[in-house]
PDB file of N, CA and C in Angstrom:
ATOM      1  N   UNK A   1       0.836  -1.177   0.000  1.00  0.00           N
ATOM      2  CA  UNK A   1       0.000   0.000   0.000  1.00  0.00           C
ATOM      3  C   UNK A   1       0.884   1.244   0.000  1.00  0.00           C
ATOM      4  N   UNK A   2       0.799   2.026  -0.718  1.00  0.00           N
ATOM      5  CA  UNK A   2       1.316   3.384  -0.979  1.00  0.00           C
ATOM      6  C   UNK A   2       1.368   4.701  -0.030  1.00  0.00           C
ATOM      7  N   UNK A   3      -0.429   4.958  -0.135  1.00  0.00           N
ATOM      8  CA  UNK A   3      -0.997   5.616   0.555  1.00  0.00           C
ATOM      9  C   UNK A   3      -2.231   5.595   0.552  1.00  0.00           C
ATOM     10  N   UNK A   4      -2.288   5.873   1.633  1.00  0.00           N
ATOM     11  CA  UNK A   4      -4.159   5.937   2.094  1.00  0.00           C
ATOM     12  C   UNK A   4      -5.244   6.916   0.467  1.00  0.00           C
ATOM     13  N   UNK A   5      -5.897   5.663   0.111  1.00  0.00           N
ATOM     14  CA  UNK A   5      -6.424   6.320  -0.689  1.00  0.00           C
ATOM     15  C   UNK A   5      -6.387   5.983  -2.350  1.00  0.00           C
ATOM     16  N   UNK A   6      -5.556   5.280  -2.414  1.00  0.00           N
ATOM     17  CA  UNK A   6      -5.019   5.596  -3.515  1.00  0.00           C
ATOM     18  C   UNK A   6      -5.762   4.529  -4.838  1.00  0.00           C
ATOM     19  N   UNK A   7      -5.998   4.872  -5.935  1.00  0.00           N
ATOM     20  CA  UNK A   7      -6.961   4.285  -6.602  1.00  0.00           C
ATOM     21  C   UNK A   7      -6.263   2.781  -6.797  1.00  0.00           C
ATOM     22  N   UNK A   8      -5.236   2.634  -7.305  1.00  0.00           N
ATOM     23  CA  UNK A   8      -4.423   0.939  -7.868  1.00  0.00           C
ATOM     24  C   UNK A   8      -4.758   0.113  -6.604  1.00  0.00           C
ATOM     25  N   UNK A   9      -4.959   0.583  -5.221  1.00  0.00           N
ATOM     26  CA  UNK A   9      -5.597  -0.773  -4.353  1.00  0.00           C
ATOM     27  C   UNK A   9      -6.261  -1.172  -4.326  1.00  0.00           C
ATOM     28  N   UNK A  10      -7.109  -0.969  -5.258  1.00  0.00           N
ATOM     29  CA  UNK A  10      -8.685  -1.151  -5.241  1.00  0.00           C
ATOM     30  C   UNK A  10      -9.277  -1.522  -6.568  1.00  0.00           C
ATOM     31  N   UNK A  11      -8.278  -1.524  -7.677  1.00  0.00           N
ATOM     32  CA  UNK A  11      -8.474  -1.502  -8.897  1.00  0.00           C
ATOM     33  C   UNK A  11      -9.190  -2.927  -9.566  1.00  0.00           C
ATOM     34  N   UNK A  12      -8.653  -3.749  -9.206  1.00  0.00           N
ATOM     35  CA  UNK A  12      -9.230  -5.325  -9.102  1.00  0.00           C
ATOM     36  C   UNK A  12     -11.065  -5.496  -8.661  1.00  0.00           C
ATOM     37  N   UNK A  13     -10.886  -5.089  -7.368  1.00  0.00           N
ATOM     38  CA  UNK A  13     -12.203  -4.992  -7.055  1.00  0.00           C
ATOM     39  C   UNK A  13     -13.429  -4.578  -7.977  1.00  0.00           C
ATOM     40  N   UNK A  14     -12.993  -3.081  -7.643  1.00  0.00           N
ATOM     41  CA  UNK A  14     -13.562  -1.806  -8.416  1.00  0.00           C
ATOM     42  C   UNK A  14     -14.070  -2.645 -10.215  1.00  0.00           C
ATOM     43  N   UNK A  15     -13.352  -3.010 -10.417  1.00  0.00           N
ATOM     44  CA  UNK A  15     -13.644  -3.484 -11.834  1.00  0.00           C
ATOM     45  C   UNK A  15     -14.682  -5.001 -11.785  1.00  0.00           C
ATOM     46  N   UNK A  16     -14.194  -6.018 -10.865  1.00  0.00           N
ATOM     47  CA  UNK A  16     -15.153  -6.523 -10.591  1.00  0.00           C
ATOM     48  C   UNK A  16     -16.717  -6.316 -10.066  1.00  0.00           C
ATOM     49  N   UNK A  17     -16.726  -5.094  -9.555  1.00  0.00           N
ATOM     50  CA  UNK A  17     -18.323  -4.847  -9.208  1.00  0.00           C
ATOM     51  C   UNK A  17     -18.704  -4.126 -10.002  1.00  0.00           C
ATOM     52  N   UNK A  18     -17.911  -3.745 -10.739  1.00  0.00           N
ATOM     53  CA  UNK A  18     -18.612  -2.750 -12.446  1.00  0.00           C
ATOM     54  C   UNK A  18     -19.330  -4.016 -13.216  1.00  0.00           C
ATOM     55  N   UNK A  19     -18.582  -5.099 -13.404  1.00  0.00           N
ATOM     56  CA  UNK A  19     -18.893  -5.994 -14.285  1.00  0.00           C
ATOM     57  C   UNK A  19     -20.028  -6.850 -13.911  1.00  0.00           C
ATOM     58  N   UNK A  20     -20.324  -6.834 -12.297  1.00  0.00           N
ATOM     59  CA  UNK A  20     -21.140  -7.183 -11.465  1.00  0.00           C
ATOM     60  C   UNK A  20     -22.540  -6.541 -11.944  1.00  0.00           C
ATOM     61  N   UNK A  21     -22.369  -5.216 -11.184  1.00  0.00           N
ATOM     62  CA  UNK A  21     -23.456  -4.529 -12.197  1.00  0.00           C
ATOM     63  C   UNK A  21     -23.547  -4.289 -13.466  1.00  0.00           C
ATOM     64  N   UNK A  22     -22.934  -4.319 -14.126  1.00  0.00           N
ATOM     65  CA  UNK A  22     -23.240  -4.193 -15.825  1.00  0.00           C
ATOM     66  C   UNK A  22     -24.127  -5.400 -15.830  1.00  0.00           C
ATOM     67  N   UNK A  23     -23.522  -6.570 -15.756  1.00  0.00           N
ATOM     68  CA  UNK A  23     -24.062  -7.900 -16.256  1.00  0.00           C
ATOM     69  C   UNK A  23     -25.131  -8.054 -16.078  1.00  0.00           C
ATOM     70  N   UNK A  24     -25.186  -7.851 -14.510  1.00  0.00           N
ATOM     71  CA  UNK A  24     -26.330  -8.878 -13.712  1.00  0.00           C
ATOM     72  C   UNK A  24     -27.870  -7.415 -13.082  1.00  0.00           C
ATOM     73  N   UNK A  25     -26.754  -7.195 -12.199  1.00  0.00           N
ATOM     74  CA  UNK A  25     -27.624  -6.357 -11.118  1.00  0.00           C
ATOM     75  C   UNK A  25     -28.659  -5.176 -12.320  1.00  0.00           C
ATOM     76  N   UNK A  26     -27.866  -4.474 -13.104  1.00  0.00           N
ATOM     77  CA  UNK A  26     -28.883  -3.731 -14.154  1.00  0.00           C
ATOM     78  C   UNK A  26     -29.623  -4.362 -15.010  1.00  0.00           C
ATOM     79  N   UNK A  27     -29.800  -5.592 -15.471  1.00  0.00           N
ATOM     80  CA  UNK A  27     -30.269  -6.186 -16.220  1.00  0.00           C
ATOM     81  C   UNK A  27     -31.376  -6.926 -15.846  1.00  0.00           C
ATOM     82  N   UNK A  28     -31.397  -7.147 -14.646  1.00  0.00           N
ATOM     83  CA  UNK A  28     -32.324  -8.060 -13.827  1.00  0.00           C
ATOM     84  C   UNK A  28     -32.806  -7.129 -12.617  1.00  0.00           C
ATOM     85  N   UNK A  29     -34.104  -7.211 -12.636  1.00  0.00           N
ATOM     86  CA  UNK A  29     -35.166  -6.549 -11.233  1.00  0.00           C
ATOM     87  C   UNK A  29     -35.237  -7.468 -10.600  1.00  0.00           C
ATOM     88  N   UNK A  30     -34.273  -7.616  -9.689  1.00  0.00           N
ATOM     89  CA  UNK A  30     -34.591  -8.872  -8.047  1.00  0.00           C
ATOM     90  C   UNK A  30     -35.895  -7.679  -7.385  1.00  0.00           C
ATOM     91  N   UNK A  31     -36.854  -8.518  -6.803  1.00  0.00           N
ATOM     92  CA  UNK A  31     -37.795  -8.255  -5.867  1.00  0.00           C
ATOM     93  C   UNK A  31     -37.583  -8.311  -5.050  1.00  0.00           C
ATOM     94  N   UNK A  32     -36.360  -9.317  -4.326  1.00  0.00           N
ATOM     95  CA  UNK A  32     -36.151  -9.381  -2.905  1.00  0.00           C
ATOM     96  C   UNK A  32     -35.260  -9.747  -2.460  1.00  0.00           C
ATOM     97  N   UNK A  33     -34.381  -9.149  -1.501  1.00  0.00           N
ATOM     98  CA  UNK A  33     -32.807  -9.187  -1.068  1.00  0.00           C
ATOM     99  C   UNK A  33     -32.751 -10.993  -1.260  1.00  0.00           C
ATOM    100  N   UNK A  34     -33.813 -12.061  -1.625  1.00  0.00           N
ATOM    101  CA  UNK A  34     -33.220 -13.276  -1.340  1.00  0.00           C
ATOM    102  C   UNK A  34     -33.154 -13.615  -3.277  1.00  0.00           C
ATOM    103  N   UNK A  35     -33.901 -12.908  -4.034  1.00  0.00           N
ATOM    104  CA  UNK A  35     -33.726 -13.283  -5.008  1.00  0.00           C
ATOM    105  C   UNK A  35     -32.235 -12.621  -5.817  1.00  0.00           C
ATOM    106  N   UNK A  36     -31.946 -11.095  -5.157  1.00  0.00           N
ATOM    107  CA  UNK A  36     -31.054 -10.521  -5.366  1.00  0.00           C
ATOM    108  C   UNK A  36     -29.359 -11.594  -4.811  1.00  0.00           C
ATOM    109  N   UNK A  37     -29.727 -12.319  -3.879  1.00  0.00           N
ATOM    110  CA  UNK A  37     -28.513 -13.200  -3.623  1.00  0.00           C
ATOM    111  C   UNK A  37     -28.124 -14.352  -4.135  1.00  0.00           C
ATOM    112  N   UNK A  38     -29.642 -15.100  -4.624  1.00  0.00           N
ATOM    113  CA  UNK A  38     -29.495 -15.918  -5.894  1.00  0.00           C
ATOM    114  C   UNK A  38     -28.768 -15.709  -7.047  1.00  0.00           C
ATOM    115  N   UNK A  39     -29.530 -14.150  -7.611  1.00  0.00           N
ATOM    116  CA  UNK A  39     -28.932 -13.667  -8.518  1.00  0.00           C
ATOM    117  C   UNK A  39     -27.523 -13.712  -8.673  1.00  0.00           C
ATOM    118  N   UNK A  40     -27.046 -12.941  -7.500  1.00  0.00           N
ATOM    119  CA  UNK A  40     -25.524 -12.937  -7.435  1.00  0.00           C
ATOM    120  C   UNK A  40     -25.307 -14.041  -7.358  1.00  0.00           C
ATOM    121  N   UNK A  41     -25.165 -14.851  -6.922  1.00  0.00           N
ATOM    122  CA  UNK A  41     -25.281 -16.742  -6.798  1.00  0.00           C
ATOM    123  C   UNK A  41     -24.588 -17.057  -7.590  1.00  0.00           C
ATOM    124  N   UNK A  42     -25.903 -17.018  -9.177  1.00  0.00           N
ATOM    125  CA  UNK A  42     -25.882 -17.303  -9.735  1.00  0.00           C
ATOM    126  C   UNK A  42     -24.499 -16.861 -10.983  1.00  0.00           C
ATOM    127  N   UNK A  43     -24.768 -15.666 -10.657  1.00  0.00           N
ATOM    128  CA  UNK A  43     -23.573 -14.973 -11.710  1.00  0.00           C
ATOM    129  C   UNK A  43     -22.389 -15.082 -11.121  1.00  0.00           C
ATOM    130  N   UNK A  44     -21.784 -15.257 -10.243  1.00  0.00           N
ATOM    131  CA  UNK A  44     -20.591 -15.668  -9.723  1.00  0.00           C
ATOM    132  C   UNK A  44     -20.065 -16.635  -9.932  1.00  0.00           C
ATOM    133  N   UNK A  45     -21.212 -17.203 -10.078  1.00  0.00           N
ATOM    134  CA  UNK A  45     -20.617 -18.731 -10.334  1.00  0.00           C
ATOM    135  C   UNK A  45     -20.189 -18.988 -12.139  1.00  0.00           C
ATOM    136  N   UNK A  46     -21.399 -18.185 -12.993  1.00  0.00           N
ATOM    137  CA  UNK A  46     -21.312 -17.740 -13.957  1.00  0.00           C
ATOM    138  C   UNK A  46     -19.973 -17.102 -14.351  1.00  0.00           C
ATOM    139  N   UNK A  47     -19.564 -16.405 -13.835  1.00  0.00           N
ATOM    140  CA  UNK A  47     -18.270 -15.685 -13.783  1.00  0.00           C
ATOM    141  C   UNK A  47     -16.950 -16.142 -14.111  1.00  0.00           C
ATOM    142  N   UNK A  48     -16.974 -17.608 -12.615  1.00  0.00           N
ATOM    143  CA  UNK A  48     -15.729 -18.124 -12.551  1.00  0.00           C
ATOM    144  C   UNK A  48     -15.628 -19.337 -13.456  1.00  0.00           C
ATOM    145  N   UNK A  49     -16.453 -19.969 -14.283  1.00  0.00           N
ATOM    146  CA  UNK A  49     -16.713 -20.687 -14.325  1.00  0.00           C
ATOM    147  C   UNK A  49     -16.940 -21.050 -16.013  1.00  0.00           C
ATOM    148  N   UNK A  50     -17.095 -19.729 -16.613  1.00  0.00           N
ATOM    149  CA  UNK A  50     -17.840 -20.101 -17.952  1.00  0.00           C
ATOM    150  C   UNK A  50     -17.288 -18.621 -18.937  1.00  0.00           C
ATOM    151  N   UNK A  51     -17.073 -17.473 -18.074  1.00  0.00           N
ATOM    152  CA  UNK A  51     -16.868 -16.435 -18.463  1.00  0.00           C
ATOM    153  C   UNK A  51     -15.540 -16.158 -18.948  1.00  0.00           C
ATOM    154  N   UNK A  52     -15.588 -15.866 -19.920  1.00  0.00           N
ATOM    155  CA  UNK A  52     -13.577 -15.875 -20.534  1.00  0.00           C
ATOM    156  C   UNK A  52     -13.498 -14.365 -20.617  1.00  0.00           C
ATOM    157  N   UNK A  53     -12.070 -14.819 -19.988  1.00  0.00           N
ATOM    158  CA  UNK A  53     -11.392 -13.030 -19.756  1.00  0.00           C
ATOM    159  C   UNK A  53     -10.437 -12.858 -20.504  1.00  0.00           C
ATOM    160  N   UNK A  54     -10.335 -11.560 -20.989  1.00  0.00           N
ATOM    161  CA  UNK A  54      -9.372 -11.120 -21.951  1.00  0.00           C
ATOM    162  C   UNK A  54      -7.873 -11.090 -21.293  1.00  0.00           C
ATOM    163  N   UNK A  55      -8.031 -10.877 -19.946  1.00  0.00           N
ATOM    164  CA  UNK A  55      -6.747 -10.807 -19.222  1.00  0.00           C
ATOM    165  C   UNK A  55      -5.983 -11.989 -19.019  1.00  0.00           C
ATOM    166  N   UNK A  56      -6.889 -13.423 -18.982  1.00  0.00           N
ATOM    167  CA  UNK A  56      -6.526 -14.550 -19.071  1.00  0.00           C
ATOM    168  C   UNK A  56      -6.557 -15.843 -20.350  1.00  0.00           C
ATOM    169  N   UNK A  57      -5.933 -14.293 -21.357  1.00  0.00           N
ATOM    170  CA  UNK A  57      -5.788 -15.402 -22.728  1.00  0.00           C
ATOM    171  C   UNK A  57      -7.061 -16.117 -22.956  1.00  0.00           C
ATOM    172  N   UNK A  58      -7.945 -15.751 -22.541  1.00  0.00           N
ATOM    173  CA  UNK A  58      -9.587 -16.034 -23.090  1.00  0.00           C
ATOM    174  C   UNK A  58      -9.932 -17.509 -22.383  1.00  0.00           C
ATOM    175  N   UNK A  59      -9.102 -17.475 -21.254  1.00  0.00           N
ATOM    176  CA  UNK A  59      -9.637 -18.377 -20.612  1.00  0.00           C
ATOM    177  C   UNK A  59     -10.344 -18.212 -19.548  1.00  0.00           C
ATOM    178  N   UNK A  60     -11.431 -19.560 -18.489  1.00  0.00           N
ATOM    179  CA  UNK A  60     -11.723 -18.407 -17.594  1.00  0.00           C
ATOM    180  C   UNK A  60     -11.128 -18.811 -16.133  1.00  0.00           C
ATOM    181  N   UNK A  61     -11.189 -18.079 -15.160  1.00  0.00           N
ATOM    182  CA  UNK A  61     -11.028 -18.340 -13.972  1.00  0.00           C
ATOM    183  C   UNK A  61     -10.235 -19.209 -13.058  1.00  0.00           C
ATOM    184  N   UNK A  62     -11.312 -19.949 -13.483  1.00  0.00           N
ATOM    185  CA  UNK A  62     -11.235 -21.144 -12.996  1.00  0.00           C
ATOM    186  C   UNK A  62     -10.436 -22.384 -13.172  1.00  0.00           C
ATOM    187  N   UNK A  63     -10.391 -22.313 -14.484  1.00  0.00           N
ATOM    188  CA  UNK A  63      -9.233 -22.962 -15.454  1.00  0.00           C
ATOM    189  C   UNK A  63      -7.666 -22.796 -14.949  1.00  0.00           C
ATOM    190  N   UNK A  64      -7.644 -21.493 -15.414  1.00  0.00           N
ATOM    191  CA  UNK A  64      -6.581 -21.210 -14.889  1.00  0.00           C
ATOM    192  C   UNK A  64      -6.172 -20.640 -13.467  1.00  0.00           C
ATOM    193  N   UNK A  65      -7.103 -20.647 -12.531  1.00  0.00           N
ATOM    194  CA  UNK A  65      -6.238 -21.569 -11.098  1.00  0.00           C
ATOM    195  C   UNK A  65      -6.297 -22.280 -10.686  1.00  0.00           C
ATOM    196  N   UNK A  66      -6.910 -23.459 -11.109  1.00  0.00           N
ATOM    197  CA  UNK A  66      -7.103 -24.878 -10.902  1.00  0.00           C
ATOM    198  C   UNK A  66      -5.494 -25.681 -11.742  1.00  0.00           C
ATOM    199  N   UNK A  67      -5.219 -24.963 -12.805  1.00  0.00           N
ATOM    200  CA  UNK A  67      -4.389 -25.145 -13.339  1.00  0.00           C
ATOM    201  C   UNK A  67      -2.660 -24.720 -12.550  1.00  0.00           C
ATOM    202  N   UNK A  68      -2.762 -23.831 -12.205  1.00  0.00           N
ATOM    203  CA  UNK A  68      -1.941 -23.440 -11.422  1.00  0.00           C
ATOM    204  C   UNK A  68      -1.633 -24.255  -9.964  1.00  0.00           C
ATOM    205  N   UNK A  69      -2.458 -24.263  -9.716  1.00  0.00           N
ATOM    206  CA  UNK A  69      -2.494 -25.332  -8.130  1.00  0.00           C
ATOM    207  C   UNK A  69      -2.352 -26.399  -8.263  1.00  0.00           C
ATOM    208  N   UNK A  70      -2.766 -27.194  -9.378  1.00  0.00           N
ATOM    209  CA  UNK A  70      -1.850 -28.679  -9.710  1.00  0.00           C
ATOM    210  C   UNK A  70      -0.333 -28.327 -10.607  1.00  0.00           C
ATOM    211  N   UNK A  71      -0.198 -27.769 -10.972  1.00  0.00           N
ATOM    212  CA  UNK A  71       1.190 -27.558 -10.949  1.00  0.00           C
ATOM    213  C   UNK A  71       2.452 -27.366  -9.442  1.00  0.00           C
ATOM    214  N   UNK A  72       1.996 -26.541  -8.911  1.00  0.00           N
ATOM    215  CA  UNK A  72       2.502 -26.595  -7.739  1.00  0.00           C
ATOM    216  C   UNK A  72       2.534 -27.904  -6.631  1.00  0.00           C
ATOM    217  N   UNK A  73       1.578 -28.033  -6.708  1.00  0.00           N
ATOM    218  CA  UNK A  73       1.571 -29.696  -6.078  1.00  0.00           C
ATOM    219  C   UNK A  73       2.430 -30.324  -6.960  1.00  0.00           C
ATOM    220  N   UNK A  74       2.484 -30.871  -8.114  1.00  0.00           N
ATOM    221  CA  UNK A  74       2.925 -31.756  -8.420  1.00  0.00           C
ATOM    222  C   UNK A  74       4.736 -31.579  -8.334  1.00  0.00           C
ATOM    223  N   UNK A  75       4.806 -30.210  -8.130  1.00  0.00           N
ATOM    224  CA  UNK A  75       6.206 -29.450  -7.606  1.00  0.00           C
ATOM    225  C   UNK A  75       6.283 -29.989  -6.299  1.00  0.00           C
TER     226      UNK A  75
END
Protein backbone atom coordinates (compact mmCIF):
# COMPACT_ATOMS: atom_id res chain seq x y z
CA UNK A 1 0.00 0.00 0.00
CA UNK A 2 1.32 3.38 -0.98
CA UNK A 3 -1.00 5.62 0.55
CA UNK A 4 -4.16 5.94 2.09
CA UNK A 5 -6.42 6.32 -0.69
CA UNK A 6 -5.02 5.60 -3.51
CA UNK A 7 -6.96 4.28 -6.60
CA UNK A 8 -4.42 0.94 -7.87
CA UNK A 9 -5.60 -0.77 -4.35
CA UNK A 10 -8.69 -1.15 -5.24
CA UNK A 11 -8.47 -1.50 -8.90
CA UNK A 12 -9.23 -5.33 -9.10
CA UNK A 13 -12.20 -4.99 -7.05
CA UNK A 14 -13.56 -1.81 -8.42
CA UNK A 15 -13.64 -3.48 -11.83
CA UNK A 16 -15.15 -6.52 -10.59
CA UNK A 17 -18.32 -4.85 -9.21
CA UNK A 18 -18.61 -2.75 -12.45
CA UNK A 19 -18.89 -5.99 -14.28
CA UNK A 20 -21.14 -7.18 -11.47
CA UNK A 21 -23.46 -4.53 -12.20
CA UNK A 22 -23.24 -4.19 -15.82
CA UNK A 23 -24.06 -7.90 -16.26
CA UNK A 24 -26.33 -8.88 -13.71
CA UNK A 25 -27.62 -6.36 -11.12
CA UNK A 26 -28.88 -3.73 -14.15
CA UNK A 27 -30.27 -6.19 -16.22
CA UNK A 28 -32.32 -8.06 -13.83
CA UNK A 29 -35.17 -6.55 -11.23
CA UNK A 30 -34.59 -8.87 -8.05
CA UNK A 31 -37.80 -8.26 -5.87
CA UNK A 32 -36.15 -9.38 -2.91
CA UNK A 33 -32.81 -9.19 -1.07
CA UNK A 34 -33.22 -13.28 -1.34
CA UNK A 35 -33.73 -13.28 -5.01
CA UNK A 36 -31.05 -10.52 -5.37
CA UNK A 37 -28.51 -13.20 -3.62
CA UNK A 38 -29.49 -15.92 -5.89
CA UNK A 39 -28.93 -13.67 -8.52
CA UNK A 40 -25.52 -12.94 -7.44
CA UNK A 41 -25.28 -16.74 -6.80
CA UNK A 42 -25.88 -17.30 -9.73
CA UNK A 43 -23.57 -14.97 -11.71
CA UNK A 44 -20.59 -15.67 -9.72
CA UNK A 45 -20.62 -18.73 -10.33
CA UNK A 46 -21.31 -17.74 -13.96
CA UNK A 47 -18.27 -15.68 -13.78
CA UNK A 48 -15.73 -18.12 -12.55
CA UNK A 49 -16.71 -20.69 -14.32
CA UNK A 50 -17.84 -20.10 -17.95
CA UNK A 51 -16.87 -16.44 -18.46
CA UNK A 52 -13.58 -15.88 -20.53
CA UNK A 53 -11.39 -13.03 -19.76
CA UNK A 54 -9.37 -11.12 -21.95
CA UNK A 55 -6.75 -10.81 -19.22
CA UNK A 56 -6.53 -14.55 -19.07
CA UNK A 57 -5.79 -15.40 -22.73
CA UNK A 58 -9.59 -16.03 -23.09
CA UNK A 59 -9.64 -18.38 -20.61
CA UNK A 60 -11.72 -18.41 -17.59
CA UNK A 61 -11.03 -18.34 -13.97
CA UNK A 62 -11.24 -21.14 -13.00
CA UNK A 63 -9.23 -22.96 -15.45
CA UNK A 64 -6.58 -21.21 -14.89
CA UNK A 65 -6.24 -21.57 -11.10
CA UNK A 66 -7.10 -24.88 -10.90
CA UNK A 67 -4.39 -25.15 -13.34
CA UNK A 68 -1.94 -23.44 -11.42
CA UNK A 69 -2.49 -25.33 -8.13
CA UNK A 70 -1.85 -28.68 -9.71
CA UNK A 71 1.19 -27.56 -10.95
CA UNK A 72 2.50 -26.59 -7.74
CA UNK A 73 1.57 -29.70 -6.08
CA UNK A 74 2.93 -31.76 -8.42
CA UNK A 75 6.21 -29.45 -7.61
Amino acid sequence: MDGKGRWVDNVIVERLWRSVKDEDVYLHAHETPAALRAGLTAYVQFYNTERRHQALNRQTPDTVYWASSMTKKAA
